[in-house]
Structures are given as structure tokens and as C-alpha cells.
Protein backbone atom coordinates (compact mmCIF):
# COMPACT_ATOMS: atom_id res chain seq x y z
CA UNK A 1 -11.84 -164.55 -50.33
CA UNK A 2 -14.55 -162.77 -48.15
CA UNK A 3 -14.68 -159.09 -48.73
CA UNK A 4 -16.81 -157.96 -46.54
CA UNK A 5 -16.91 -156.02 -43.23
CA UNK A 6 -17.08 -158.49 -40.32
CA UNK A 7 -19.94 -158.21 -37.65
CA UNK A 8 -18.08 -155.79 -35.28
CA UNK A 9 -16.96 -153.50 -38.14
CA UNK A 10 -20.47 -153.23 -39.11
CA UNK A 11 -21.62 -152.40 -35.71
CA UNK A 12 -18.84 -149.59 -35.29
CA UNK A 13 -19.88 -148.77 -38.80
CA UNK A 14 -23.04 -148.29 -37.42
CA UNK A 15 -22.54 -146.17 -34.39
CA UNK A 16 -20.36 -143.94 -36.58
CA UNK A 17 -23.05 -142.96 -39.00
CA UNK A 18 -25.51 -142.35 -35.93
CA UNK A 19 -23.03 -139.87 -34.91
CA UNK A 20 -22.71 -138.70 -38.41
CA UNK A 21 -26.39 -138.65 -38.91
CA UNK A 22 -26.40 -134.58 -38.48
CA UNK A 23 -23.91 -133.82 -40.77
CA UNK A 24 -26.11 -131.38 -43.17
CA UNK A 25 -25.38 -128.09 -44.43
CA UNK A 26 -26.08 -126.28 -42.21
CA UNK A 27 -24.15 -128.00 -39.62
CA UNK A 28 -21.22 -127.99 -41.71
CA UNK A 29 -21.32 -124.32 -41.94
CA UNK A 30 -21.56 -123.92 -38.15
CA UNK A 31 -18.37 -125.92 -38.07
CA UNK A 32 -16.81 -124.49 -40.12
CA UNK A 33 -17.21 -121.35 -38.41
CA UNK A 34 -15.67 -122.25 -35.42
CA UNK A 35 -12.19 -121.19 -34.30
CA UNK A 36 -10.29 -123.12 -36.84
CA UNK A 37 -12.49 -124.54 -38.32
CA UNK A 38 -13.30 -127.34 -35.74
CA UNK A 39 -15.63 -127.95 -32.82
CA UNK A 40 -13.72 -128.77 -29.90
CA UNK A 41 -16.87 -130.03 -28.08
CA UNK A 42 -17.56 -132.12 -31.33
CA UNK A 43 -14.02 -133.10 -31.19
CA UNK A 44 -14.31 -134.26 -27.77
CA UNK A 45 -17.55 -136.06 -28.82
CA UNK A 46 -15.37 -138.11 -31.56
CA UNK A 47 -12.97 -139.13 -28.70
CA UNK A 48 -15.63 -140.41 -26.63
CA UNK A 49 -16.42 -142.99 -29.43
CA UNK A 50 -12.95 -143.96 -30.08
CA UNK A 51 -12.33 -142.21 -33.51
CA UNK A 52 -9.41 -139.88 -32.23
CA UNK A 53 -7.44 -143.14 -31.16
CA UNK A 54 -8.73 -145.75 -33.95
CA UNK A 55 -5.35 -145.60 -35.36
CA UNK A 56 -2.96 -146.22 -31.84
CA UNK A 57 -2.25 -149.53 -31.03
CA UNK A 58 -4.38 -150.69 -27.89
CA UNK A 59 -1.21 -150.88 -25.53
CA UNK A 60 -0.57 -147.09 -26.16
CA UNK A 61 -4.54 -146.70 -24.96
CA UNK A 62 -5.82 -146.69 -28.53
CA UNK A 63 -7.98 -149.09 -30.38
CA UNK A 64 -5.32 -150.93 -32.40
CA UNK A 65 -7.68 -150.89 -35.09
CA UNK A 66 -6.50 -152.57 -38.59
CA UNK A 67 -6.54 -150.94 -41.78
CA UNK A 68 -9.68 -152.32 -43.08
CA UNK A 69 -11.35 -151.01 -39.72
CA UNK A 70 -10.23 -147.67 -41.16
CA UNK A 71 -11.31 -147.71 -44.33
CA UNK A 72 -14.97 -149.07 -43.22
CA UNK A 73 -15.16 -145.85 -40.96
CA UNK A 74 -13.79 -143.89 -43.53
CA UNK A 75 -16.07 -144.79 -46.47
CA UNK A 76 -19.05 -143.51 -43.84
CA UNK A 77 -17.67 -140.03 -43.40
CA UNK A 78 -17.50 -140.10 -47.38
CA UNK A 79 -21.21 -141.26 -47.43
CA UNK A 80 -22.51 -138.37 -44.70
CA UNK A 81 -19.96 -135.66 -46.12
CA UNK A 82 -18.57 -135.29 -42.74
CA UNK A 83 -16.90 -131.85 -42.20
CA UNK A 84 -14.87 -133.20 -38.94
CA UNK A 85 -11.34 -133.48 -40.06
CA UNK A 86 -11.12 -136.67 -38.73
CA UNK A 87 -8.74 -138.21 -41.34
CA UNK A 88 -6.22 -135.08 -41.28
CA UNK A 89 -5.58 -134.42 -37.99
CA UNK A 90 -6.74 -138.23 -35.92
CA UNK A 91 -5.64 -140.51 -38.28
CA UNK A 92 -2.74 -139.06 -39.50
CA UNK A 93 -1.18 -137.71 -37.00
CA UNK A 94 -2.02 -140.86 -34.73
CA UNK A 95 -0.45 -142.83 -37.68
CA UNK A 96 3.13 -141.09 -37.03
CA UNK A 97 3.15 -140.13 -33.35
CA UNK A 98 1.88 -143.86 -32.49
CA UNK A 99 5.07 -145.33 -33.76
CA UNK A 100 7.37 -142.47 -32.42
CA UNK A 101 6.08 -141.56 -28.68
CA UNK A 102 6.03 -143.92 -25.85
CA UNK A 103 3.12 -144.81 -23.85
CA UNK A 104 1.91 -142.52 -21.27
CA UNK A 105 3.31 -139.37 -23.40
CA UNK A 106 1.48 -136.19 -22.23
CA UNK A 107 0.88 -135.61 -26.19
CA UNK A 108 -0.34 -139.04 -26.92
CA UNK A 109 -2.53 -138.97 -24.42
CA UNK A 110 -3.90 -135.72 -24.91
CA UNK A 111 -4.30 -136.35 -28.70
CA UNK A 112 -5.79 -139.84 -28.13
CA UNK A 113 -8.47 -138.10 -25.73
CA UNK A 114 -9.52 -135.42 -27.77
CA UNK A 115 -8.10 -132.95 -25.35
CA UNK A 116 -5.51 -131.47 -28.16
CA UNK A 117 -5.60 -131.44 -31.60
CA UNK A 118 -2.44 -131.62 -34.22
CA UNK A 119 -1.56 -131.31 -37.60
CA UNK A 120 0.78 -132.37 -40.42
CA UNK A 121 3.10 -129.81 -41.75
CA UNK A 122 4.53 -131.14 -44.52
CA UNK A 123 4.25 -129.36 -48.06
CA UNK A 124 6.08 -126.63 -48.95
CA UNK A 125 5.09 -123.60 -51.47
CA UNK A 126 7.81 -124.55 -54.17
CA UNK A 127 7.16 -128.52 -53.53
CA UNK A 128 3.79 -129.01 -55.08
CA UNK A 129 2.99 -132.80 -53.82
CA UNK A 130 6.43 -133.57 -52.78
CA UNK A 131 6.17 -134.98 -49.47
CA UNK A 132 9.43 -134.54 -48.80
CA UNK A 133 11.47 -131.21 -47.34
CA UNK A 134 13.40 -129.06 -49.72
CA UNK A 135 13.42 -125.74 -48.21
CA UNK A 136 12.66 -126.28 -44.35
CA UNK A 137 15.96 -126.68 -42.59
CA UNK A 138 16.41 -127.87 -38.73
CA UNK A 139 19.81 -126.61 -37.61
CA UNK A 140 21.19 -128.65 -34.36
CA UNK A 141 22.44 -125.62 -31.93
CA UNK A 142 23.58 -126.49 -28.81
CA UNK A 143 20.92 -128.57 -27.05
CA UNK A 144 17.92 -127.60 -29.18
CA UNK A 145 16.86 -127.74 -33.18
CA UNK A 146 16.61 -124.02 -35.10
CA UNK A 147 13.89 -124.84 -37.36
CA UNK A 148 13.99 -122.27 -39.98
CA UNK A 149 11.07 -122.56 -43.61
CA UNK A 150 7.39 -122.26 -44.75
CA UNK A 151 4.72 -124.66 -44.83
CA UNK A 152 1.67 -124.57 -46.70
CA UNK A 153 -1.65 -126.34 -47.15
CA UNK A 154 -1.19 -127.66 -42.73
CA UNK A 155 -5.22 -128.59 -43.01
CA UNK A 156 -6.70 -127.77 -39.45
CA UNK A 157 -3.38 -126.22 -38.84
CA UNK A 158 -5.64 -123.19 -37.30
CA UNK A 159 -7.02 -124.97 -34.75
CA UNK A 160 -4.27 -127.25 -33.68
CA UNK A 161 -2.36 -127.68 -30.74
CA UNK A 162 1.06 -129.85 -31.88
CA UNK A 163 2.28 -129.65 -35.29
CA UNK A 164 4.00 -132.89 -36.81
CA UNK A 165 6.80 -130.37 -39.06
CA UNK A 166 9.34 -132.24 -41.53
CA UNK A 167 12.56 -130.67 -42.17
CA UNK A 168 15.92 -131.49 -43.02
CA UNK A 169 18.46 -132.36 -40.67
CA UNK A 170 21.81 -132.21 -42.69
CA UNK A 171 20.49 -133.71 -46.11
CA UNK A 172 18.18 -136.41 -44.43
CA UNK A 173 14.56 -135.54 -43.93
CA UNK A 174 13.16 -135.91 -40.36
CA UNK A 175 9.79 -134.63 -38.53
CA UNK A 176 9.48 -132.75 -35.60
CA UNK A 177 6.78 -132.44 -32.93
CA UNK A 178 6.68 -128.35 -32.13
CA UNK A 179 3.97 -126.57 -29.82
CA UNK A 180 2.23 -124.49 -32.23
CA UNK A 181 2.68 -121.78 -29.69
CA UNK A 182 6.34 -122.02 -29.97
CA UNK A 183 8.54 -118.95 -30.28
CA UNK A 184 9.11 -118.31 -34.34
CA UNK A 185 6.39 -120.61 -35.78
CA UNK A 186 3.76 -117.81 -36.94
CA UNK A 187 0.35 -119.32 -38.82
CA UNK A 188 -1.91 -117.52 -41.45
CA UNK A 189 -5.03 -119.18 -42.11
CA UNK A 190 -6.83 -119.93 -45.35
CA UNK A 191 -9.86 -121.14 -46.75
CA UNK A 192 -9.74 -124.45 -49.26
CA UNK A 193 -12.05 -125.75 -51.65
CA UNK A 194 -13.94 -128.02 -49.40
CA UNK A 195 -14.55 -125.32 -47.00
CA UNK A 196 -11.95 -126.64 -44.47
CA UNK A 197 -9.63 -124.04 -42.84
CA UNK A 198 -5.87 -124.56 -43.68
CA UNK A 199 -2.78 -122.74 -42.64
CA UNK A 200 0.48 -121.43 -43.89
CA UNK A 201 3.34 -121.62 -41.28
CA UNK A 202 6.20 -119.57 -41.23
CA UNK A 203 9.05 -120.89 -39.19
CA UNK A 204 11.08 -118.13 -38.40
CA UNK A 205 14.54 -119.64 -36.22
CA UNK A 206 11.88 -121.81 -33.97
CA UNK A 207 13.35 -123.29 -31.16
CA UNK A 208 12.38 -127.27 -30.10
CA UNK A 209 14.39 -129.33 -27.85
CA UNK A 210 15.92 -132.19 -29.26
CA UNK A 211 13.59 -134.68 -28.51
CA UNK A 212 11.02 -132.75 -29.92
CA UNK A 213 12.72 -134.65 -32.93
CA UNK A 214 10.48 -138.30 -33.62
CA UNK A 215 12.59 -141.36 -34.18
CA UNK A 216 10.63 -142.73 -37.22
CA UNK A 217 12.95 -143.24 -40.19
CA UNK A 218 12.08 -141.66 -43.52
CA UNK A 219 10.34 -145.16 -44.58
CA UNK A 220 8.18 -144.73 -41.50
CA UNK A 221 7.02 -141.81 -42.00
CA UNK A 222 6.45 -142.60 -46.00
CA UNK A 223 4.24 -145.69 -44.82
CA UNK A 224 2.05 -143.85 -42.38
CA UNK A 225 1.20 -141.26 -45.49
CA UNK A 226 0.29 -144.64 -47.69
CA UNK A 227 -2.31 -145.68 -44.62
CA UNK A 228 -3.68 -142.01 -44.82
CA UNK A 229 -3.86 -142.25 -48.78
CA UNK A 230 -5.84 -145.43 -48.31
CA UNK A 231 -8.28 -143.89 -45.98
CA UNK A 232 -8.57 -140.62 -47.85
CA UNK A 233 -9.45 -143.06 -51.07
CA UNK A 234 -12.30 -144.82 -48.72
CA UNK A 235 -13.70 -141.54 -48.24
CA UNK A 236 -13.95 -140.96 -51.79
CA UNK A 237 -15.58 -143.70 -52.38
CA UNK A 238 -18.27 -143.04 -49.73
CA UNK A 239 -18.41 -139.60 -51.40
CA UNK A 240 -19.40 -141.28 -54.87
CA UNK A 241 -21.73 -143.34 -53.69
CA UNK A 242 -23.62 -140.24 -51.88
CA UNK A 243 -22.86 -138.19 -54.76
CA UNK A 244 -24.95 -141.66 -56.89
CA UNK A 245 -27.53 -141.40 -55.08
CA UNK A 246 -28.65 -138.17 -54.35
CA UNK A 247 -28.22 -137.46 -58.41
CA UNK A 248 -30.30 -140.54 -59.24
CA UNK A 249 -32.71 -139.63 -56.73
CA UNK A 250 -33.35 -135.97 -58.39
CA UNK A 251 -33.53 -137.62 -61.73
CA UNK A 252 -36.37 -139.32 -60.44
CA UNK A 253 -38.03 -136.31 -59.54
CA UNK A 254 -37.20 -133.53 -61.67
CA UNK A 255 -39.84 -133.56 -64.59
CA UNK A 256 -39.10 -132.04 -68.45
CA UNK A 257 -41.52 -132.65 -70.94
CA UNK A 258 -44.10 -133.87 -68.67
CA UNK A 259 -41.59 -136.62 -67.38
CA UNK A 260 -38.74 -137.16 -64.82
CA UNK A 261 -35.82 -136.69 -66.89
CA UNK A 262 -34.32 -139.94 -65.58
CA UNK A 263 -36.59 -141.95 -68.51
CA UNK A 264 -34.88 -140.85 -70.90
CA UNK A 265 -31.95 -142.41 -72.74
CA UNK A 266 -29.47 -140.27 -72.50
CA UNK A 267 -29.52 -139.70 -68.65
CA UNK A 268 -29.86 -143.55 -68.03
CA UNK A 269 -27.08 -144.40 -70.31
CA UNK A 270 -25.07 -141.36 -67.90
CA UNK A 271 -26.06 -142.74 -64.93
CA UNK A 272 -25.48 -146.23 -65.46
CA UNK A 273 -21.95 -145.29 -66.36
CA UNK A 274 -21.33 -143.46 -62.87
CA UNK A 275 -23.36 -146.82 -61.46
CA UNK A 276 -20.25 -148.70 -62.81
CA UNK A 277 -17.89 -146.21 -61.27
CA UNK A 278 -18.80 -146.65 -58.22
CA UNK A 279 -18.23 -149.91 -58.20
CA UNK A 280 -14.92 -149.73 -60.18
CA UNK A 281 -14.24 -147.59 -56.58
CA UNK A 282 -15.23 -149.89 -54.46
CA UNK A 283 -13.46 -152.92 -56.60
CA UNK A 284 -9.98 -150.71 -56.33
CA UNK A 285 -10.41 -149.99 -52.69
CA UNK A 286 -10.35 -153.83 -52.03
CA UNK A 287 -7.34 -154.07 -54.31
CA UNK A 288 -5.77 -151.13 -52.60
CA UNK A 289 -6.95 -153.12 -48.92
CA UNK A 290 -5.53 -156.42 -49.84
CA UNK A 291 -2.16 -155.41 -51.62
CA UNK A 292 -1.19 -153.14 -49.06
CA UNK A 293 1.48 -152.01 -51.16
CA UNK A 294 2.26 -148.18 -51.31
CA UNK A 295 2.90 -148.05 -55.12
CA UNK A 296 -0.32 -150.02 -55.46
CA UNK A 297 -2.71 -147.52 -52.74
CA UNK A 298 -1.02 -144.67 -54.86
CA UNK A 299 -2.36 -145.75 -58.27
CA UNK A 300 -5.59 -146.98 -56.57
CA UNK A 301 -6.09 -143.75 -55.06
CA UNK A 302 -5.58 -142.11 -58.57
CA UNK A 303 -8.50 -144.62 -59.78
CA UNK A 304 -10.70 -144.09 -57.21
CA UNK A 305 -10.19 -139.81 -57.45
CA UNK A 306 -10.96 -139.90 -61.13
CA UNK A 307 -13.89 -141.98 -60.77
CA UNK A 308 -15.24 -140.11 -58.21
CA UNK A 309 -14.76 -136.33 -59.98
CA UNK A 310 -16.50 -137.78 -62.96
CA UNK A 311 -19.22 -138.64 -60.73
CA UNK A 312 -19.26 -135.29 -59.39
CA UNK A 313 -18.74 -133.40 -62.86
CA UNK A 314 -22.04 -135.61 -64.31
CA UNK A 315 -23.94 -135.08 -60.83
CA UNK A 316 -23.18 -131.14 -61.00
CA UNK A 317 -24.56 -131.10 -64.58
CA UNK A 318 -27.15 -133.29 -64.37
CA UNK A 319 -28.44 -130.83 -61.32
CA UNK A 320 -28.06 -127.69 -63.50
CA UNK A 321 -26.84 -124.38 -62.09
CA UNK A 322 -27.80 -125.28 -58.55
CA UNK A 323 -24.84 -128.33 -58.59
CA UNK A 324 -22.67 -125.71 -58.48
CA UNK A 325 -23.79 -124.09 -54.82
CA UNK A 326 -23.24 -125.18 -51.33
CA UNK A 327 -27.06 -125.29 -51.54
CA UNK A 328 -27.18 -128.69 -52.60
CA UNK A 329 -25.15 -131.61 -50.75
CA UNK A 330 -23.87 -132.33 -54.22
CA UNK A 331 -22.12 -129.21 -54.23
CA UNK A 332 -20.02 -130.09 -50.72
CA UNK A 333 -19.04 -133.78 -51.71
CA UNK A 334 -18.12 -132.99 -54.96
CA UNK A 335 -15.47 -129.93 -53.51
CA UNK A 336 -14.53 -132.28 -51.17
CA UNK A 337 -13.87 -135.05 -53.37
CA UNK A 338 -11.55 -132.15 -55.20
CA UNK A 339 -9.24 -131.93 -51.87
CA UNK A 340 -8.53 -135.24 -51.22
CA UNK A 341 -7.72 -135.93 -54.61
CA UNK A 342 -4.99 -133.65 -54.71
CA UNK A 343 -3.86 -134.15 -50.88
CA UNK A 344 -0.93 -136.36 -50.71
CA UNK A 345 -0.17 -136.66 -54.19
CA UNK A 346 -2.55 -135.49 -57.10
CA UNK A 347 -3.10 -138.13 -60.09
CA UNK A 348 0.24 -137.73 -62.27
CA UNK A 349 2.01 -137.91 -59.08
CA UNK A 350 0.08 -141.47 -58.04
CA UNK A 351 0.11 -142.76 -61.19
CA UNK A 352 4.54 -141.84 -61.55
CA UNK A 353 4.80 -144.05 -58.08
CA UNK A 354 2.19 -146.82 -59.65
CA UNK A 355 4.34 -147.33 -62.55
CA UNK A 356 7.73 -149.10 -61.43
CA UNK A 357 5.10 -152.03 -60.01
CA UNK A 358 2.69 -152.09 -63.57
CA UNK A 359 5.99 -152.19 -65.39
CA UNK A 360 7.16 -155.12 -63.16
CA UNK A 361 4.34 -157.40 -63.62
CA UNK A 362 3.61 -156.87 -67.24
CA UNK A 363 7.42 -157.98 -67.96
């Protein structure tokens, strides 16, 4: 079986990392010190290639692209530590709202051209990674919902425009589609590791009309989050294989003794082990690719994270007291690599929803 990206996934590849190409520190910084967190201009910029609507299907106006075309892109904003939040609030939310609005939606649209912006509210302060709502109710009232809870961890959830909000409607889970200037929905923002800008929402008896309620069942909604797993495990695989190189580059040139330190032993023997990591990334991504299955992308996911922070632990080291500033690229994949792997599930919680299907096949 061939493995490899096709010609036109290359060439999109490509024109990605061109557009990636200025993603330094310092640009990262200006970004992130933006209202939000984002660029709007940058944003609109993404749209123009295609990236806000990669994941809509081509008769809603999107590109219908397929899940490998995803992870191909996504493995590039690993590789050029891309602070757009392209996953969290394009592919995501395109994921869910593709399935649940018609075509020609004024959202849709809007989201698709890179005229809006939304994000997923959908972890609570006393869930941890539970994805699904414990403590967020929506109350049916007449002709509207009464969404009444707290959200935490919304990333971009400053800057957006819709917020995708899951709640409980009786004792079945559903999500919601609320202005984030709506009456009663008041946001606090935060600061996380990778220097992304989050947000804690109150919802405070917020008022939505009913169709502000998306028809996606709870298995939907579950499978969209197992596409946005995959493509958050791409990315940390692009991140590893940056994180590689630029360690095995400074080997090269840092000298001790009257030597680079890469000649000796020890360091080789260290480096070849994170060589074999980042394969043993790549290897589960294709697993992860091919299954398809959620249980599968949730253990593969936990592979690929722990690979990937013991790539970044041995690159901080291995740079000395500097690997731990955002001075050095290092320093931004590696605290980036430590947000995806606990968005969507952290490693105890892939590795519980991995173990029905291990179980399975080794009776």
C-alpha cells in the first residue's frame, strides 16, 4: 500500500509552507498580540488559500478535502510552528457546522470565507477531558433555549464570532450555535502554555432561538472530535520533526572540549533514539490515517504526544538553559506540543478509549 502524499497534496503542501514560511518568533509574538490572539487580516489571508474551508464538503463551497489532505497540511503547521489557530477554530468547527448547516447559511459562509471566526465550547471546569456536558444545562422556554453553565479552555474563544456550546437538553447532550455577543454569555480571557489566548465563558440564562440548536447526534459530534484528534496528532508530528532537527543541527555546532558535542557517544546514542521517534510518529499517524477508527486515532494520538514530549524534554536539555525560553524555536514547539497533547483527551484518557479495541484483538 502507497503511503505517500499524492502529487496535488504535495503541491498544496507546498503552497501552505510558502505561506507558513514567516512563521518566526517574532511573528508569533505579533500575533499573539492581536485582539484575541488572532490576525484577522492573516485570517483572511488563510481563507484566500482555502484553509478556512479545507474541511466543508465542496457542495457547501468548501474544498471537500479528505482526511489525509488534512493531516498533510497539518503536519506543515507542526513543521513551521504555526501560531494561526487553524486546527481549533477552521477545522473544527468546519468539522461540526459542515454536517449541521445547510448550504448558503449566513454562518457557513461567513466562516468558510474568513469573514467570522468561531470556537468550540466544550469543557467544563469540573470535567477535566470529558467531552461531554455535565454542568451546562439548555432549558427549552417557550420558543427559545435558556442556556445556563461555564466553559473553560474555548481556545480563540477571545477572538471569535460564533461559539459551537454543548449542553444538555433533558439528559441528552446537544451543541448549540450562540452569537458570542449574545445576551448572558460573558468571556474572560486567558493565556495557555503555547502562548494561544483561551477563554472562560460564563453562560448566565443566555437566550438562542431554537434553531440555534445543530441537528448532529451525539455520535456526530464524537466523530468530528476524532478527525480533529487526528489532525492535532499530524501537527505533533510536524512539531517533532522540527523539534529533530533544529536540536541535531545545534549539536553540530555547539563545541565542548574543543568539539561539537554531537561526536560524542552519549548525545548520538540520545539523538538517534528521538531519530526513531519520529518515525515511530510518523508510522502511528499512518496507522491512525488508515484505521480511521476513533478508539484507534485516540491511542495513536497518545503515541504520537509521548513521542513527541520526549523529543522536546531531550531537545530542551540538550540546548541547556536557553531550551527553556521563547528565545529559541525549541522553546515554542515544545509548549505547543504540551497543548495539543492534553486538548481533547490527555494520554490516560486516550489510552482508557484505546483499550476495549487492544483487548479485542489480542483475544
Amino acid at each position: 500500500m502507497n503511503f505517500d502524499y499524492d502529487e496535488s497534496q504535495l503541491l498544496y503542501r507546498a503552497t501552505v509552507e510558502r505561506f507558513l514560511a514567516d512563521c518566526d518568533i517574532a511573528a508569533r509574538k505579533a500575533q499573539r498580540s492581536c485582539p484575541g490572539g488572532i490576525d484577522r487580516a492573516r485570517w483572511q489571508a488563510m481563507a484566500d488559500l482555502g484553509l478556512t474551508g479545507m474541511a466543508l464538503a465542496e457542495a457547501k463551497g468548501g474544498m471537500g478535502s479528505s482526511a489525509l489532505d488534512l493531516v498533510a497540511v497539518g503536519e506543515s503547521f507542526g513543521i513551521r510552528i504555526s501560531s494561526d489557530n487553524w486546527l481549533e477554530n477552521a477545522v473544527l468547527p468546519m468539522l461540526l457546522l459542515g454536517g449541521a448547516l445547510p448550504e448558503g447559511h449566513a454562518a457557513l459562509d461567513a466562516l468558510s470565507a474568513g469573514e467570522a471566526i468561531a470556537a468550540l465550547a466544550l469543557f467544563e471546569p469540573t470535567g477535566r477531558h470529558c467531552i461531554t456536558p455535565r454542568t451546562t444545562i439548555a432549558r427549552e422556554s417557550g420558543d427559545v433555549f435558556v442556556l445556563s453553565g461555564d466553559k473553560t479552555l474555548v481556545l480563540g474563544g477571545m477572538a471569535a464570532d460564533w461559539v459551537l456550546v454543548s449542553a444538555l437538553v433533558g439528559d441528552m447532550p446537544a451543541l448549540f450555535l450562540v452569537s458570542a455577543e449574545a445576551g448572558g454569555l460573558f468571556r474572560k480571557g486567558y493565556r495557555v502554555i503555547d502562548g494561544n489566548i483561551a477563554a472562560f465563558i460564563e453562560l448566565r440564562n443566555c437566550e438562542v432561538a431554537r434553531d440555534a440548536r445543530l441537528q448532529l447526534s451525539w455520535s456526530e459530534i464524537e466523530a468530528a472530535l476524532s478527525m480533529a484528534q487526528l489532525i492535532a496528532a499530524a501537527e505533533m508530528t510536524g512539531l517533532a520533526q522540527r523539534l529533530f532537527d533544529d536540536t541535531l543541527a545545534y549539536v553540530r555546532q555547539r563545541e565542548q572540549f574543543g568539539q561539537p558535542i554531537g561526536r560524542f557517544q552519549a548525545i548520538q546514542h540520545r539523538m538517534v533514539d528521538c531519530y526513531g521517534l519520529v518515525d515511530q510518529c510518523r508510522s502511528a499517524l499512518i496507522a491512525a490515517v488508515t484505521s480511521g477508527s476513533a478508539h484507534e486515532i485516540a491511542g495513536m494520538k497518545t503515541i504520537i504526544a509521548e513521542a513527541a514530549l520526549h523529543i522536546g524534554r531531550e531537545a530542551v536539555q540538550l540546548h541547556g538553559g536557553m531550551g527553556t525560553t521563547d528565545e529559541l524555536e525549541i522553546g515554542h514547539a515544545h509548549k505547543r506540543v504540551v497543548l495539543l497533547s492534553q486538548w481533547l483527551g490527555d494520554s490516560a484518557t486516550g489510552l482508557d478509549a484505546y483499550a476495549p479495541d487492544a483487548f479485542r484483538v489480542a483475544a
